[in-house]
Protein backbone atom coordinates (compact mmCIF):
# COMPACT_ATOMS: atom_id res chain seq x y z
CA UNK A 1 -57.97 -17.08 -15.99
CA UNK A 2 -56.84 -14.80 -12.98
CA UNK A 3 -54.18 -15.96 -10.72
CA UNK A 4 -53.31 -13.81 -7.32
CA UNK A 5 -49.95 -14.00 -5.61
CA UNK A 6 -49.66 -11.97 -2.71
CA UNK A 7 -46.34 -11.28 -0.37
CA UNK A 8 -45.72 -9.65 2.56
CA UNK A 9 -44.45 -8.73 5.52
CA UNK A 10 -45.75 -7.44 9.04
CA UNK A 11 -45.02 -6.23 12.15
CA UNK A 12 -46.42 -6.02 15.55
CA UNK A 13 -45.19 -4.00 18.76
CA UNK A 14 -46.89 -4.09 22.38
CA UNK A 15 -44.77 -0.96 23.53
CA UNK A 16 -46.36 0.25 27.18
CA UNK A 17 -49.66 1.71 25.80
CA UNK A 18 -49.22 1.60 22.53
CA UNK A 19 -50.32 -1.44 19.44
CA UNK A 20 -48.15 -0.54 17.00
CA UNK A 21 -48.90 -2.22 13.32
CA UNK A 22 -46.71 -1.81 10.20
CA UNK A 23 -45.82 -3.96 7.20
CA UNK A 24 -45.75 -4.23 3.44
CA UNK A 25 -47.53 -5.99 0.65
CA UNK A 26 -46.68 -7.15 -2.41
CA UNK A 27 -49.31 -7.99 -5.16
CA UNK A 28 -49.16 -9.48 -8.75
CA UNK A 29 -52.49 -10.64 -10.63
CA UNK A 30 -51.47 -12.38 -13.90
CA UNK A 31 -54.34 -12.37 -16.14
CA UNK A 32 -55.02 -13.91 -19.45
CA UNK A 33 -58.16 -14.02 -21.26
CA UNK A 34 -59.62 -15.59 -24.41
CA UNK A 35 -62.63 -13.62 -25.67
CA UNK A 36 -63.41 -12.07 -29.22
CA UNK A 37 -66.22 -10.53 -28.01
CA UNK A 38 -68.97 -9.29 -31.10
CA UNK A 39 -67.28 -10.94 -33.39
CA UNK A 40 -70.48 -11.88 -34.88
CA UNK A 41 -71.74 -8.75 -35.13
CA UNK A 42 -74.64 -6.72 -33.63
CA UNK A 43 -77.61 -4.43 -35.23
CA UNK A 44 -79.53 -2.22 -33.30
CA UNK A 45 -82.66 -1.07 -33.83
CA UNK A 46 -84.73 1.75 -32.24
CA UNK A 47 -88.39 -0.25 -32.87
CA UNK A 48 -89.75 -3.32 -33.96
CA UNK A 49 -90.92 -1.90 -37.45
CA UNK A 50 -87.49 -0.65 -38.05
CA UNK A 51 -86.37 -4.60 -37.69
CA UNK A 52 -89.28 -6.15 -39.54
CA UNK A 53 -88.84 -4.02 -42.64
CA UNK A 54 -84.77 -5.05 -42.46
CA UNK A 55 -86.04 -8.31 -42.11
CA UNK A 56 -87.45 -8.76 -45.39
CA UNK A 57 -84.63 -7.75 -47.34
CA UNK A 58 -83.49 -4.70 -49.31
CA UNK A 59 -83.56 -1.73 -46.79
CA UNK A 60 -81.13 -0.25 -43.82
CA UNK A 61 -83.36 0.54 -41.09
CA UNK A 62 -80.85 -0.29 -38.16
CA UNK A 63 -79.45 2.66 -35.85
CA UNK A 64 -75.99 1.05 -35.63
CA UNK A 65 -74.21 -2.00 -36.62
CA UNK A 66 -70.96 -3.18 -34.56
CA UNK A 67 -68.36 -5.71 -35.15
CA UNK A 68 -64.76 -6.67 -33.81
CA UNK A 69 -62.17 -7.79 -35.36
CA UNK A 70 -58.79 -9.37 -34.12
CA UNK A 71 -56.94 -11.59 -31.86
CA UNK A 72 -58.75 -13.54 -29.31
CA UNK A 73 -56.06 -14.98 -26.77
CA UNK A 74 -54.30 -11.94 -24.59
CA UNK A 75 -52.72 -11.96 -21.54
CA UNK A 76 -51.38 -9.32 -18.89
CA UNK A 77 -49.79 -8.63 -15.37
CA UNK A 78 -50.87 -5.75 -12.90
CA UNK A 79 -49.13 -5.45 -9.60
CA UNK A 80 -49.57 -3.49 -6.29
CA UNK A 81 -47.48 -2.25 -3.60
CA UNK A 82 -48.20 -1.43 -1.18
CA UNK A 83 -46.76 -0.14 2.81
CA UNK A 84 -49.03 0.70 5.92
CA UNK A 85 -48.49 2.07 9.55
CA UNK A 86 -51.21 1.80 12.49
CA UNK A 87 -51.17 2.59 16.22
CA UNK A 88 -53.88 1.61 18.25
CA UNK A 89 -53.15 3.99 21.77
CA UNK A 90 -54.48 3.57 25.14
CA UNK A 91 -54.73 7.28 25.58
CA UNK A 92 -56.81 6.92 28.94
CA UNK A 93 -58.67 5.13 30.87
CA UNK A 94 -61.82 5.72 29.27
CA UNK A 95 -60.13 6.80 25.60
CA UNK A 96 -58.79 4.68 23.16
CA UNK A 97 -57.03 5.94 19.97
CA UNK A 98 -56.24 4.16 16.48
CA UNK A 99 -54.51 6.37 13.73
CA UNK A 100 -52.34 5.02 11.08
CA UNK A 101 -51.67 5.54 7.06
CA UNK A 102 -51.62 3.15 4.20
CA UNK A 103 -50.08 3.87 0.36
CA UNK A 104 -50.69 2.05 -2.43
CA UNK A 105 -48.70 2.10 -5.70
CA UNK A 106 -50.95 0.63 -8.78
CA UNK A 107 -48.04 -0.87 -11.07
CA UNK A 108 -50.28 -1.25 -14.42
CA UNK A 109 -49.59 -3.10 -17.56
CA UNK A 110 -48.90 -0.99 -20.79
CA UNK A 111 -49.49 -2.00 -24.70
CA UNK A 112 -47.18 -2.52 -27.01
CA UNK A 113 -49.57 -0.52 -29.33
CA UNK A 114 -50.65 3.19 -29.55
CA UNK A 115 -52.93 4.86 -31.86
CA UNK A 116 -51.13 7.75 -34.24
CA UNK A 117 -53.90 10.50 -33.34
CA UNK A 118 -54.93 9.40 -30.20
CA UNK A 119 -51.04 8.78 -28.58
CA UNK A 120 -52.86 8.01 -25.10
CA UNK A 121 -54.73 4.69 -26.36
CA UNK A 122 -53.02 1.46 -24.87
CA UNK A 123 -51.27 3.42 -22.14
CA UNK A 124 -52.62 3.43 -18.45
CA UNK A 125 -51.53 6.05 -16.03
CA UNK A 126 -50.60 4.22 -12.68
CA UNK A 127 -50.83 6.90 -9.71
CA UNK A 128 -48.34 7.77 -7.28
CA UNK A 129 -50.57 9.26 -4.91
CA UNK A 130 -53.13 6.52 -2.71
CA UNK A 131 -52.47 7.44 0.59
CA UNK A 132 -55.07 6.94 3.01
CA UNK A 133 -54.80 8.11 6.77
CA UNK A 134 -57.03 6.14 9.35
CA UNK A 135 -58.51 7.54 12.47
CA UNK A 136 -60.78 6.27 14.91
CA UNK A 137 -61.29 7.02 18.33
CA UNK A 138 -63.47 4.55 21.72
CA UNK A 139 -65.04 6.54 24.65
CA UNK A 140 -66.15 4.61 27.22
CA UNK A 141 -69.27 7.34 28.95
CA UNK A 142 -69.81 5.02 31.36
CA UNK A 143 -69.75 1.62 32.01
CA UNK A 144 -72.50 0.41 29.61
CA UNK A 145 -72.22 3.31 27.32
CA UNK A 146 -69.42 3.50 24.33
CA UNK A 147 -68.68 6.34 21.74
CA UNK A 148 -67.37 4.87 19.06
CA UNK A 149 -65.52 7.13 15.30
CA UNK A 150 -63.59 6.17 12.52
CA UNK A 151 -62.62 7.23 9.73
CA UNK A 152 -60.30 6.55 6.68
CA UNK A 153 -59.96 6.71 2.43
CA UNK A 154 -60.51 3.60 0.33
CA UNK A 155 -59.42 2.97 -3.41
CA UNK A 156 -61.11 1.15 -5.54
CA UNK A 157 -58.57 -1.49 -7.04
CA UNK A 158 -58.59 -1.47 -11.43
CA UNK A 159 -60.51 -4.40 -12.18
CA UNK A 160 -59.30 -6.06 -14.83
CA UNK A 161 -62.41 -5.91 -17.14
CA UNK A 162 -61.13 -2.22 -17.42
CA UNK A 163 -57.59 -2.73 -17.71
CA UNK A 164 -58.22 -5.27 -20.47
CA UNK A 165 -60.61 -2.52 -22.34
CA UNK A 166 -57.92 -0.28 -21.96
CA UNK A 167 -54.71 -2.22 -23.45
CA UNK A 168 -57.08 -2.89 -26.05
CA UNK A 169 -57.84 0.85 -26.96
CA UNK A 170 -55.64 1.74 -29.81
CA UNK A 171 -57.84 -0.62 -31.70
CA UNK A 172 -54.66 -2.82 -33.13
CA UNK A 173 -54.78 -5.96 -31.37
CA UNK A 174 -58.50 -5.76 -31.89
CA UNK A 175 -60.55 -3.74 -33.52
CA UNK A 176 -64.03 -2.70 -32.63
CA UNK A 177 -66.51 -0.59 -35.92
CA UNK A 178 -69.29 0.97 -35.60
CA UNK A 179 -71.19 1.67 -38.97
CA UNK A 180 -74.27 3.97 -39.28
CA UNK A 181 -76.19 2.77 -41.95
CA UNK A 182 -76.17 6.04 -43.56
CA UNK A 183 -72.22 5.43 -44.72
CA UNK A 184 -71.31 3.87 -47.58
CA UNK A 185 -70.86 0.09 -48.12
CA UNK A 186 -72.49 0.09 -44.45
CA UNK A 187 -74.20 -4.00 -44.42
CA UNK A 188 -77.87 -5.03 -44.98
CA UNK A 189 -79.24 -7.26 -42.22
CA UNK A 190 -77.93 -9.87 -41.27
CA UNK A 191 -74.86 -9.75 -43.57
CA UNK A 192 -71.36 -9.14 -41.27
CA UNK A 193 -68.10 -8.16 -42.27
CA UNK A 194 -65.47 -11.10 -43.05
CA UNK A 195 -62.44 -8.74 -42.16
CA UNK A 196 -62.14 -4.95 -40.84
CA UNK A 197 -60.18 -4.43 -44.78
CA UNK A 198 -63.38 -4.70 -45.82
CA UNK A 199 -65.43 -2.78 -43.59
CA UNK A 200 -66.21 0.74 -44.41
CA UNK A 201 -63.42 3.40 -43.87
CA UNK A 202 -63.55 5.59 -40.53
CA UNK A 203 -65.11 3.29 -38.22
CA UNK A 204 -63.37 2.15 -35.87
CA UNK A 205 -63.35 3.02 -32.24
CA UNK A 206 -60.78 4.03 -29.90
CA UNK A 207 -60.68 3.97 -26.48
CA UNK A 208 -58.04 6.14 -23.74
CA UNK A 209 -57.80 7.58 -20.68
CA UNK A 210 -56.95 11.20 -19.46
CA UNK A 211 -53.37 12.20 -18.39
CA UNK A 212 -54.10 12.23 -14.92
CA UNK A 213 -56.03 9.44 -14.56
CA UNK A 214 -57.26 7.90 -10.83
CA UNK A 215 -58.77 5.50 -8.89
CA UNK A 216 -61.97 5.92 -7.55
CA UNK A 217 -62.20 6.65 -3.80
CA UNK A 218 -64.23 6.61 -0.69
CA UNK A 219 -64.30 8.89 1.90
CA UNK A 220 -65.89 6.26 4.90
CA UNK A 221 -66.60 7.67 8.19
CA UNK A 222 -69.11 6.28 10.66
CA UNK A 223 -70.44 7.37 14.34
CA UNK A 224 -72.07 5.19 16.80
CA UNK A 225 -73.14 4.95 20.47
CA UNK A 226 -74.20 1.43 21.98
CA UNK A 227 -75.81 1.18 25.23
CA UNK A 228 -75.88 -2.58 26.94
CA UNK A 229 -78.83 -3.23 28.06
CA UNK A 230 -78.44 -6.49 31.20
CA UNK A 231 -75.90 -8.76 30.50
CA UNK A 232 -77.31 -10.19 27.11
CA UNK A 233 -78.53 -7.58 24.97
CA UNK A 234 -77.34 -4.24 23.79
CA UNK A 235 -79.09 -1.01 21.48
CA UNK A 236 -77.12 0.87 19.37
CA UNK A 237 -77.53 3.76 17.10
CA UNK A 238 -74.89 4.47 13.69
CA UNK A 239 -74.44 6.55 11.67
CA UNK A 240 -72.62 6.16 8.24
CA UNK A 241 -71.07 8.45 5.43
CA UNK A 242 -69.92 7.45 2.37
CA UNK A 243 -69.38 9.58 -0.87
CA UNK A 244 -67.26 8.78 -3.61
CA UNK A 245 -64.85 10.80 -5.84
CA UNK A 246 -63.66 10.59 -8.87
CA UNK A 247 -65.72 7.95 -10.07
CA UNK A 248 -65.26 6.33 -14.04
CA UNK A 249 -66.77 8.06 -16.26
CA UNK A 250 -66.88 7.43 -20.07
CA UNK A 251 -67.31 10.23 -23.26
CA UNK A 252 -67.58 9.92 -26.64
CA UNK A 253 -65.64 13.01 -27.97
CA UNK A 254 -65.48 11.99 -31.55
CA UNK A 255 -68.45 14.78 -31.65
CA UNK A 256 -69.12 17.96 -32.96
CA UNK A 257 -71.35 20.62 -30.78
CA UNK A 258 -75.28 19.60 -31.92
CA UNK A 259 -76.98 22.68 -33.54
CA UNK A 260 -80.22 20.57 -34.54
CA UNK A 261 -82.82 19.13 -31.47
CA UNK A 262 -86.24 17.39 -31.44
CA UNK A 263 -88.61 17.95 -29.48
CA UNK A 264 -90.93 14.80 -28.31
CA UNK A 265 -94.47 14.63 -27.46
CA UNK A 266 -95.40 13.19 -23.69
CA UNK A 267 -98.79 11.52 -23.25
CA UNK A 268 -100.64 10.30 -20.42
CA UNK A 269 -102.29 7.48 -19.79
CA UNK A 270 -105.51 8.79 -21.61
CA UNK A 271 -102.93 9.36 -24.92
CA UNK A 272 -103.95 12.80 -24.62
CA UNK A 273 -100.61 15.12 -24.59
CA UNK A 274 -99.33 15.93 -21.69
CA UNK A 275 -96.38 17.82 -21.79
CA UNK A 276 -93.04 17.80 -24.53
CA UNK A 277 -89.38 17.30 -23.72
CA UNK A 278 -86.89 18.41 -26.24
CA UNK A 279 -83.52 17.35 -26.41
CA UNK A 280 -79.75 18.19 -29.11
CA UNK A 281 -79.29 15.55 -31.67
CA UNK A 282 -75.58 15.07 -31.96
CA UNK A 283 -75.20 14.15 -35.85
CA UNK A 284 -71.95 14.73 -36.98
CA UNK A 285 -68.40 13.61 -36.18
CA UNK A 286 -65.49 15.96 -35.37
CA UNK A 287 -63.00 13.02 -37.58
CA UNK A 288 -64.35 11.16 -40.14
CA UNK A 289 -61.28 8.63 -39.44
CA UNK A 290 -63.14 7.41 -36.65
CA UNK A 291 -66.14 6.05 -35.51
CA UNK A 292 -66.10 6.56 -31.56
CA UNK A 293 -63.45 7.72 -29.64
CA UNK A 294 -64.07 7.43 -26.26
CA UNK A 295 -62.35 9.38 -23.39
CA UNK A 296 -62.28 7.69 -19.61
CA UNK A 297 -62.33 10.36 -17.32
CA UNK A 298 -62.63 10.72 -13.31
CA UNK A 299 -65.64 12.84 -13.67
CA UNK A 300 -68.10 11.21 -11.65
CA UNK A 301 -69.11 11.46 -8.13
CA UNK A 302 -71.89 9.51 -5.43
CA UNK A 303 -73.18 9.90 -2.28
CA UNK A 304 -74.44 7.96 0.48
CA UNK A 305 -75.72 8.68 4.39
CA UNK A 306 -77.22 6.02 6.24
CA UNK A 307 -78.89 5.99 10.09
CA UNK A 308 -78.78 2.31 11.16
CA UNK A 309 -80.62 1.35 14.62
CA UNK A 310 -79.21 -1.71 15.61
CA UNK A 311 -80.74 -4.20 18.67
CA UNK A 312 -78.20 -7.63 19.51
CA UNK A 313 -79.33 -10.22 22.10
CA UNK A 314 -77.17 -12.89 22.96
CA UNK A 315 -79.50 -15.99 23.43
CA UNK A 316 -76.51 -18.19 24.77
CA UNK A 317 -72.86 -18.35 25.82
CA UNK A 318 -72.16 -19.72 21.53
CA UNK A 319 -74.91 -17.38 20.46
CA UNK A 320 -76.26 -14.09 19.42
């Protein structure tokens, strides 16, 4: 269940040719949830032989087998503040202004839990620095032909499928395994653990974030000119940027550097070879107390351009 309360307070100013805009918002999300998710268990297998041979008993042919273990029923509370500023200015005639700032201030929930090796699990960094200027600019060429600009930052909020991995990631209130079926006292299919005291030592997996850890951004800007064409209709061309930094990105570093690869065979459509691709085989972990630890980064980045031609003809006075 997700509940959103949301105060705040705002301001407007006609002051000669100026629209001035400022306020402040305050956000709380109370959360709980009620999930033991793979509790049953899971084995994965890389083919269908693999599964048939588990199938009838007496062999571990599976890739990996995971299970969790712990306490269904959690709740938490993440809050926002944040404050904004905006002036929209009738510079001229034919120019129109808009520049402004926003900050937001994450406030994120913390676990009572921590892992002894890996002192970052349960904790989640809440930034101090989400500012976002806006700018955007109208220039009226003529009559029936407008300029238009803008451009501004946008954070991506923490959902709370993340925050909820996160609080979880010392592995204490739950705990997640994974068993290669390689280690000792790892299960035969479809057997499952009753309790992680009984589940082979140094499997479980932790997950935490980096010190300096942010939320994803994007850097929106957008260009247009519209031409009206008679009284009802209108052409416009736009043009639209959008990359994104410091995107989520998610490592296992509960491995050593590979020093073994394979090297596959490509075939075409006439099964004759084509080509080969060869690849590292990561086998071995850097702590056998563990099975993966995985590290949430910023690491990750996207882009996207777009050139949108755009035609609008208003049929009627109530229509478009």
């Amino acid at each position: 269940d997700v509940e959103r309360k949301q105060y705040g307070d705002h301001i407007t100013a006609n002051i000669g040719s100026h629209t001035i805009k400022l306020g402040a918002i305050w956000t709380t999300s109370p959360v709980r949830i009620n999930d033991l998710n793979d509790y049953a268990g899971t084995y994965y297998y890389s083919t269908l032989t693999d599964f048939a041979l588990d199938l009838a008993g007496g062999a571990r042919n599976y890739a990996l087998f995971t299970q969790r273990f712990g306490t269904a029923d959690r709740k938490f509370t993440s809050k926002e503040f944040a404050v904004y500023f905006q002036d929209a200015w009738r510079l001229l005639p034919r120019l129109s202004v808009t520049y402004g700032a926003r900050w937001e201030k994450p406030v994120l929930p913390q676990s009572h839990y921590s892992d002894a090796a890996f002192w970052r699990a349960g904790r989640l960094p809440s930034p101090n620095i989400d500012g976002s200027p806006v700018l955007g600019a109208v220039y009226r060429l003529r009559d029936d032909t407008v300029v238009r600009f803008g451009g501004s930052f946008y954070y991506a909020p923490q959902p709370n499928e993340l925050v909820d991995a996160l609080l979880l990631g010392s592995a204490k209130e739950q705990t997640p395994i994974t068993v290669n079926r390689t280690y000792t006292a790892a299960p035969y299919f479809p057997k499952v653990f009753s309790s992680y005291s009984v589940a082979p030592a140094g499997t479980k997996d932790v997950v935490y974030t980096i010190n300096k850890f942010r939320n994803p951004l994007t850097v929106l800007s957008t260009v247009s000119i519209e031409q009206r064409l008679g009284s009802r209709s209108s052409v416009s061309l736009n043009y639209l940027s959008s990359p994104g930094r410091r995107l989520w990105t998610l490592k296992n570093v509960n491995l050593t550097d590979p020093t073994t690869f394979r090297t596959y065979t490509i075939l075409n459509s006439a099964g004759n070879t084509a080509g080969s691709y060869t690849t590292y085989l990561w086998l071995a972990r850097s702590s056998t107390a563990y099975g993966r630890v995985y590290e949430v980064a910023n690491q990750g980045l996207s882009s996207y351009n777009a050139l949108v031609a755009r035609f609008d003809l208003r049929l009627g006075q109530d229509l478009l």
